[in-house]
PDB file of N, CA and C in Angstrom:
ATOM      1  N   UNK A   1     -76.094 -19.714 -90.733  1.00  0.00           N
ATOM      2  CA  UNK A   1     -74.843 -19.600 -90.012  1.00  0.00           C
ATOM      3  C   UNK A   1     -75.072 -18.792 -88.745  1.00  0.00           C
ATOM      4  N   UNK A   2     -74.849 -19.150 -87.761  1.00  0.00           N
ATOM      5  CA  UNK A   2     -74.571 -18.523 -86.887  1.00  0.00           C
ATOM      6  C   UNK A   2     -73.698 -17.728 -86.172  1.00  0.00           C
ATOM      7  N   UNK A   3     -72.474 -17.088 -86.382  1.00  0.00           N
ATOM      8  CA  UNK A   3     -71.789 -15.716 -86.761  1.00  0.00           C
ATOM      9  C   UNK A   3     -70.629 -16.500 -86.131  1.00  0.00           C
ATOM     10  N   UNK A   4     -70.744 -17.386 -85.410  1.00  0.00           N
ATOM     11  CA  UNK A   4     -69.394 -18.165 -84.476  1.00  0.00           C
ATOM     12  C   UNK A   4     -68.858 -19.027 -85.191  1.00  0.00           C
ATOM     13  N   UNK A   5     -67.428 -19.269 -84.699  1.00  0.00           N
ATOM     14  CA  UNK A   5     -66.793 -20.342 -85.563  1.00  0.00           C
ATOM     15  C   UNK A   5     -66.526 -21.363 -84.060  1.00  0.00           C
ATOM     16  N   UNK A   6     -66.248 -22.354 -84.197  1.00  0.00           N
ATOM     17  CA  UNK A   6     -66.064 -23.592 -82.545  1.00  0.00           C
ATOM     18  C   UNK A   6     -64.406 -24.102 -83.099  1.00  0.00           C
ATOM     19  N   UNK A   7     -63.652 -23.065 -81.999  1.00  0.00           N
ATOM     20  CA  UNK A   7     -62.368 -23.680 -82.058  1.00  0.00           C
ATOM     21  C   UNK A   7     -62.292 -24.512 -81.135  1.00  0.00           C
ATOM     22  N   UNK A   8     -62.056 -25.612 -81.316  1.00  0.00           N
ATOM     23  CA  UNK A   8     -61.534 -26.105 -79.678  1.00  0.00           C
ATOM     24  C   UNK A   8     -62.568 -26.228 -78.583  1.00  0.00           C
ATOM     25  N   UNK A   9     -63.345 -25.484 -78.987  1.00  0.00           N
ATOM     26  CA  UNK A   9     -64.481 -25.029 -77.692  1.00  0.00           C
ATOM     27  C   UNK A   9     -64.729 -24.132 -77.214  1.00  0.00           C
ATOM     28  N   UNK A  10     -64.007 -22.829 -77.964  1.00  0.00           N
ATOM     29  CA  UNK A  10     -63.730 -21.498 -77.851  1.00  0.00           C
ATOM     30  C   UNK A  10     -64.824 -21.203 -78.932  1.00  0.00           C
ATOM     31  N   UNK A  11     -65.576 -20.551 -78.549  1.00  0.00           N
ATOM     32  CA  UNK A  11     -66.835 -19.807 -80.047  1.00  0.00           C
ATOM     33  C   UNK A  11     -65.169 -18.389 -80.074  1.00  0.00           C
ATOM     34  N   UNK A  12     -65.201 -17.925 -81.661  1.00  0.00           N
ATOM     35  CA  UNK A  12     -64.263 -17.202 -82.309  1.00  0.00           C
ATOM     36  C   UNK A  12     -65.839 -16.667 -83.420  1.00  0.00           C
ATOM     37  N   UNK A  13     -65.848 -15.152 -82.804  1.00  0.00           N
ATOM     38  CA  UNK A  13     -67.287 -14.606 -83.561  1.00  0.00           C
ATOM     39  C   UNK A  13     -66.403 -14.598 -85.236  1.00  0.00           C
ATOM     40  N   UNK A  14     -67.285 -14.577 -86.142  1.00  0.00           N
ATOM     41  CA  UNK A  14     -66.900 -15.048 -87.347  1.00  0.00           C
ATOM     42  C   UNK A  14     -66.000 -14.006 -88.131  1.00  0.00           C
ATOM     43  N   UNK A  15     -66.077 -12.556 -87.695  1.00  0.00           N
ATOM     44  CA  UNK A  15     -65.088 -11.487 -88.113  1.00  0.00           C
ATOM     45  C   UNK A  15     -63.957 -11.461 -87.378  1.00  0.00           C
ATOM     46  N   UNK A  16     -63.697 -12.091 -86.693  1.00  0.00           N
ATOM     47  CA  UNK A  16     -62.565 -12.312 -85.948  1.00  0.00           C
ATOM     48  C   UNK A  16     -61.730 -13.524 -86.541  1.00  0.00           C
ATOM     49  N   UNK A  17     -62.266 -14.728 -87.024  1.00  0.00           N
ATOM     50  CA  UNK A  17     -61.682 -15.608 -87.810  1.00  0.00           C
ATOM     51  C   UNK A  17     -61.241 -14.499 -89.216  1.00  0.00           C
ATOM     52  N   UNK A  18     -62.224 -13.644 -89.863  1.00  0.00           N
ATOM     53  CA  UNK A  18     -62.042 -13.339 -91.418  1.00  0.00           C
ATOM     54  C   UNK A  18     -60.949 -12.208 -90.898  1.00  0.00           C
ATOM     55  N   UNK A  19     -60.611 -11.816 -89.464  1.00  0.00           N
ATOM     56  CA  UNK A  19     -59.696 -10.618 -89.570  1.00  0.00           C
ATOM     57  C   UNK A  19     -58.370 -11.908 -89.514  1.00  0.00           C
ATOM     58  N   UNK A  20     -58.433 -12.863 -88.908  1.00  0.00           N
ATOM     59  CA  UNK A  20     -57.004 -13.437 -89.109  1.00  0.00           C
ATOM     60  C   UNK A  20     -56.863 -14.198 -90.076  1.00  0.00           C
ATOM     61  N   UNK A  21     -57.578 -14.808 -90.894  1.00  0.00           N
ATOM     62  CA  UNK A  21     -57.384 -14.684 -92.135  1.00  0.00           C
ATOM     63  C   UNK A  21     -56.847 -13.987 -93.543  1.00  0.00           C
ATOM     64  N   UNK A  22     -57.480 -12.849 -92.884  1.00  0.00           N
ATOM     65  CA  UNK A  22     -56.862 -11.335 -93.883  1.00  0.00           C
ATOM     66  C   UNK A  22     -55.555 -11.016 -93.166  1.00  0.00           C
ATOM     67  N   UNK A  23     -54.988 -11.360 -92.400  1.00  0.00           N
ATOM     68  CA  UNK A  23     -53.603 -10.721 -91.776  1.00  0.00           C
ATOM     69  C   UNK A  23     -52.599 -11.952 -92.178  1.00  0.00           C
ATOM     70  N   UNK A  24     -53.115 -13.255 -92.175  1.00  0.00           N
ATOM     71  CA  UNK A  24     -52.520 -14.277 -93.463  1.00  0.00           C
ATOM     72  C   UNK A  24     -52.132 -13.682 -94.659  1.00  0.00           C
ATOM     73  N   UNK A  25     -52.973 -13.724 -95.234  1.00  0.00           N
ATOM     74  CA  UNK A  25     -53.512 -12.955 -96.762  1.00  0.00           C
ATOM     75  C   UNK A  25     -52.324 -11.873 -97.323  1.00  0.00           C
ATOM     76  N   UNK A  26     -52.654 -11.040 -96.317  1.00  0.00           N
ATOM     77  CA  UNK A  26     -51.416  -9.389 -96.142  1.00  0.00           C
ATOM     78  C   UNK A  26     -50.113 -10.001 -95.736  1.00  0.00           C
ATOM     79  N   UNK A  27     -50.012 -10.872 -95.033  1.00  0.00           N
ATOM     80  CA  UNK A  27     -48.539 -11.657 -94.884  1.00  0.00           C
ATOM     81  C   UNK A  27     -47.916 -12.192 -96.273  1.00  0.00           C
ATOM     82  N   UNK A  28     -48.785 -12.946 -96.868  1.00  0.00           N
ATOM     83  CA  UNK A  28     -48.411 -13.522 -98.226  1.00  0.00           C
ATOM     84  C   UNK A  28     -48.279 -12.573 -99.406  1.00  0.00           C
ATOM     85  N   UNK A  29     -48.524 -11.495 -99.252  1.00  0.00           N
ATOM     86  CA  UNK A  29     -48.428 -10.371-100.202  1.00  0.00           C
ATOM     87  C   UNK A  29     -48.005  -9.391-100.095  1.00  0.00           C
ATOM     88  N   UNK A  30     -47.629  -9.517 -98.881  1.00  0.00           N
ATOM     89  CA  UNK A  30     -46.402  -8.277 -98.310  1.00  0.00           C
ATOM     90  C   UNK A  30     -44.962  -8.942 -98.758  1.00  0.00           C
ATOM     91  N   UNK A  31     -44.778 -10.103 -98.285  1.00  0.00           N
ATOM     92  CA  UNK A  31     -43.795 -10.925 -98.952  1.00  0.00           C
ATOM     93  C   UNK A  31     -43.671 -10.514-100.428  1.00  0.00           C
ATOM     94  N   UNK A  32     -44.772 -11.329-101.055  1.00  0.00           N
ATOM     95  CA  UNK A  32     -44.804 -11.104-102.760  1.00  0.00           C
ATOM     96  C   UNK A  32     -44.306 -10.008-103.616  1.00  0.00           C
ATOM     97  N   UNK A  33     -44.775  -8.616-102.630  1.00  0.00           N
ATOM     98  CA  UNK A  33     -44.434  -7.376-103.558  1.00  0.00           C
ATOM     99  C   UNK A  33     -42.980  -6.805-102.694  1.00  0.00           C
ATOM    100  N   UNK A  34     -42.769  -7.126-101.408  1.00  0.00           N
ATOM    101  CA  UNK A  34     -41.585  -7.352-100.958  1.00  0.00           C
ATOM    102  C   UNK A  34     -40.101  -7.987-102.414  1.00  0.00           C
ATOM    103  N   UNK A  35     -40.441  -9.064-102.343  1.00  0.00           N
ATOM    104  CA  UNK A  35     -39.425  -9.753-103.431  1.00  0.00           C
ATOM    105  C   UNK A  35     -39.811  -9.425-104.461  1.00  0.00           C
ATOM    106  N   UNK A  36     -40.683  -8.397-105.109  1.00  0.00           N
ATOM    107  CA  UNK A  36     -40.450  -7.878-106.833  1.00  0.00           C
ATOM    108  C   UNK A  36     -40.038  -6.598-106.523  1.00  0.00           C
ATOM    109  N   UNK A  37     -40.357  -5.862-105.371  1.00  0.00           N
ATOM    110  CA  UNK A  37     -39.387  -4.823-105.312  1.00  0.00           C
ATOM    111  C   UNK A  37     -40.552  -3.205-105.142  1.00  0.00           C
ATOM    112  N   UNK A  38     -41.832  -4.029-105.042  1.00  0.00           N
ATOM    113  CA  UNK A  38     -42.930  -2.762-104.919  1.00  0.00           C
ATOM    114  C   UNK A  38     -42.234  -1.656-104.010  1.00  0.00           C
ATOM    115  N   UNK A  39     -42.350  -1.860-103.307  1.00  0.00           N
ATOM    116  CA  UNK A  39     -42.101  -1.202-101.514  1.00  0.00           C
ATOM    117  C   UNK A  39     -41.068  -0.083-101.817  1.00  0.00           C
ATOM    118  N   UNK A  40     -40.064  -0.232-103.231  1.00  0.00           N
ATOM    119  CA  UNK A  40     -39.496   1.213-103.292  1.00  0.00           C
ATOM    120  C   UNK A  40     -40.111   2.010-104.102  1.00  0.00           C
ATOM    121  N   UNK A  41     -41.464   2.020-104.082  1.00  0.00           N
ATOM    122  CA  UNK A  41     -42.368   3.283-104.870  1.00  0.00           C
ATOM    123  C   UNK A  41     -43.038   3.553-103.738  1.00  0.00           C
ATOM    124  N   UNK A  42     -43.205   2.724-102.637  1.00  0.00           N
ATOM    125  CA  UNK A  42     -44.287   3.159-101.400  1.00  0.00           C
ATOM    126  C   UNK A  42     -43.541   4.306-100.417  1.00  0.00           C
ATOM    127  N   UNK A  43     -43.755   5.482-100.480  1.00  0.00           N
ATOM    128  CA  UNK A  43     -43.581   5.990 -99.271  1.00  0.00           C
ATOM    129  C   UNK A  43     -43.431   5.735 -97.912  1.00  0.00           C
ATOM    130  N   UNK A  44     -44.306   5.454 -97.538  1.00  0.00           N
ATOM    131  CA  UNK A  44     -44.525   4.697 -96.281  1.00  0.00           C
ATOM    132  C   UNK A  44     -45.298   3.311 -95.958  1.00  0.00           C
ATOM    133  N   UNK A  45     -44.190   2.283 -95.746  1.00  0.00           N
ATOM    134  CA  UNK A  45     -44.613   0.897 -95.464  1.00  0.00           C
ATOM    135  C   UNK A  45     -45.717   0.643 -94.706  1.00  0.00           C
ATOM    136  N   UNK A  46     -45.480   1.348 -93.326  1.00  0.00           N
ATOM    137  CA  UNK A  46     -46.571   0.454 -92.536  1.00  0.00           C
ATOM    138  C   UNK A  46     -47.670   1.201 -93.087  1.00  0.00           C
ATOM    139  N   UNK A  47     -47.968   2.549 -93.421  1.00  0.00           N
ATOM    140  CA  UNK A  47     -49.389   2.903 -93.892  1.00  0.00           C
ATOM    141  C   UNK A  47     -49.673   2.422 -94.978  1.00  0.00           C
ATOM    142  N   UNK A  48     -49.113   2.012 -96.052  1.00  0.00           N
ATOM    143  CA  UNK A  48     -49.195   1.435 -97.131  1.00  0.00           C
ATOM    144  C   UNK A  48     -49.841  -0.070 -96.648  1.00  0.00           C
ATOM    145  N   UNK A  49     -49.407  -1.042 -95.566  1.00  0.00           N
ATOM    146  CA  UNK A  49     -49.596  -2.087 -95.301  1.00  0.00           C
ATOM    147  C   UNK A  49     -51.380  -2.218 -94.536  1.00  0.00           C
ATOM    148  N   UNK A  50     -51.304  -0.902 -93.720  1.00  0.00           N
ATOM    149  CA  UNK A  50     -52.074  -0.911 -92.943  1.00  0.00           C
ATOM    150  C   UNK A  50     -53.635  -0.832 -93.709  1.00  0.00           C
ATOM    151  N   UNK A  51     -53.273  -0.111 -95.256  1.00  0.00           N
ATOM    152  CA  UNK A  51     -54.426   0.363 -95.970  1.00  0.00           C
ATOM    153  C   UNK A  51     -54.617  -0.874 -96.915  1.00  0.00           C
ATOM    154  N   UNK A  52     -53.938  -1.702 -97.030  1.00  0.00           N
ATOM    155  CA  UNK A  52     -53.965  -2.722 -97.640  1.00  0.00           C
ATOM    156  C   UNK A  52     -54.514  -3.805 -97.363  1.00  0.00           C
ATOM    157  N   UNK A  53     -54.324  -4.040 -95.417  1.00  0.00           N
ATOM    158  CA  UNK A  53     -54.761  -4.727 -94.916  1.00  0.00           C
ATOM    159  C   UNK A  53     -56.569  -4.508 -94.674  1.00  0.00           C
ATOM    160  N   UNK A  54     -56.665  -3.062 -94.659  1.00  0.00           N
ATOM    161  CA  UNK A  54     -58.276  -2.458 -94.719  1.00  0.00           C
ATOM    162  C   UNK A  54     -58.976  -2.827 -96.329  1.00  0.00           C
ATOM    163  N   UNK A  55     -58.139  -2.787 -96.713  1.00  0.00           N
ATOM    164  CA  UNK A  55     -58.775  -3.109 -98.285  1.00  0.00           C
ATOM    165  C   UNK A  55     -59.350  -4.363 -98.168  1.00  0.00           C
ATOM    166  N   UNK A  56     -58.447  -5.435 -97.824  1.00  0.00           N
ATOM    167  CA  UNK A  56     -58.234  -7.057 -98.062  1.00  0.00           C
ATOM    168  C   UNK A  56     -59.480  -7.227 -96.911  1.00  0.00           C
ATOM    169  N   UNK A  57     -59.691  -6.578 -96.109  1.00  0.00           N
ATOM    170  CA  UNK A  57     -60.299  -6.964 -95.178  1.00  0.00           C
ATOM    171  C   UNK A  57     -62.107  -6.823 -95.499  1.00  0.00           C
ATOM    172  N   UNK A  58     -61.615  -5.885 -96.055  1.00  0.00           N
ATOM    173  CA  UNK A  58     -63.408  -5.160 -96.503  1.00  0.00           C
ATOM    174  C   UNK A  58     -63.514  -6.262 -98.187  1.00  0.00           C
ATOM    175  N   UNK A  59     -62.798  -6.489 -98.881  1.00  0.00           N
ATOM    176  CA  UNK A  59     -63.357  -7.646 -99.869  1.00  0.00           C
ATOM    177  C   UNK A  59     -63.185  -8.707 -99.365  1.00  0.00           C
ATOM    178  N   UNK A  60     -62.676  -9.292 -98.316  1.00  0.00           N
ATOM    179  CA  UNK A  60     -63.179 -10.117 -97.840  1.00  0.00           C
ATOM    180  C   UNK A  60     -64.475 -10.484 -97.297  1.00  0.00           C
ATOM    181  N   UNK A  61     -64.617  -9.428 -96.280  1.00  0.00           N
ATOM    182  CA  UNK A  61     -65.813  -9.253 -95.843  1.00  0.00           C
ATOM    183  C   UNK A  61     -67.224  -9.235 -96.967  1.00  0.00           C
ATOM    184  N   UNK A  62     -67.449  -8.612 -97.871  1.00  0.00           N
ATOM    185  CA  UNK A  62     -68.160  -8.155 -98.866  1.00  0.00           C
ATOM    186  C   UNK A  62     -68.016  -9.667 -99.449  1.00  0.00           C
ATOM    187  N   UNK A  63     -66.873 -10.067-100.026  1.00  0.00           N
ATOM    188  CA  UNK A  63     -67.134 -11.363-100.732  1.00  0.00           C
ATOM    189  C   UNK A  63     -67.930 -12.473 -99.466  1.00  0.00           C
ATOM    190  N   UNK A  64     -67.610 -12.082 -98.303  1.00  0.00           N
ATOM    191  CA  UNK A  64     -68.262 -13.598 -97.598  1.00  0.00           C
ATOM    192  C   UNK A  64     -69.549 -13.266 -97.337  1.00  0.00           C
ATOM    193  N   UNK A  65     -70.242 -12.284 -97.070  1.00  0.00           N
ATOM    194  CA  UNK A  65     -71.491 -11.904 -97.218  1.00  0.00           C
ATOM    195  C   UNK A  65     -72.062 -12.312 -98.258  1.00  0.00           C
ATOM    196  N   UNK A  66     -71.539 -12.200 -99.498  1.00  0.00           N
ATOM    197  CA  UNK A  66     -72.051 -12.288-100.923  1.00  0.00           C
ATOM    198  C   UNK A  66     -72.288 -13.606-100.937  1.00  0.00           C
ATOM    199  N   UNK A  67     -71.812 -14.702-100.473  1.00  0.00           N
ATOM    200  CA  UNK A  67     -71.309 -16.406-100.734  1.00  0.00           C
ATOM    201  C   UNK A  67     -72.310 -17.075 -99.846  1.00  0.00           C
ATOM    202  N   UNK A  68     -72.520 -15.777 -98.529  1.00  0.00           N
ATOM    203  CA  UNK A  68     -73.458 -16.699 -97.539  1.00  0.00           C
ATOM    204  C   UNK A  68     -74.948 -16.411 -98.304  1.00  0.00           C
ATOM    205  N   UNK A  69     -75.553 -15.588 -98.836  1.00  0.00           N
ATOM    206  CA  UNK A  69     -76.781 -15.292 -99.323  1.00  0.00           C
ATOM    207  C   UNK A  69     -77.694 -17.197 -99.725  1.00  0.00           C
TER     208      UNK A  69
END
């Protein structure tokens, strides 16, 4: 692999695709725990979101490393 993804004709270096991917990801599960009602045990949303999104981002990362071997 060569670290680029070919949008269009645009090279998109390949952590830049897996960061908007993961901000998908955190969209669909911000929703999720949104409608069961998490968010009134969280103190603070956006840091809560923001650390979540660092989480999702780093097993992402780690899992796609692992897959490319």
């Amino acid at each position: 692999m060569t670290g680029q993804f070919d949008l269009y004709g645009a090279f998109l270096p390949s952590f830049a695709a897996l960061a908007l991917f993961t901000y998908g990801a955190l969209r669909a599960l911000a929703s999720a725990l949104s409608k069961i009602g998490f968010y009134r045990l969280v103190w603070h949303r956006s840091l809560f979101n923001l650390a979540l999104y660092l989480t999702l981002l780093g097993v992402f990362s780690i899992a796609m490393s692992w897959f490319q071997r």
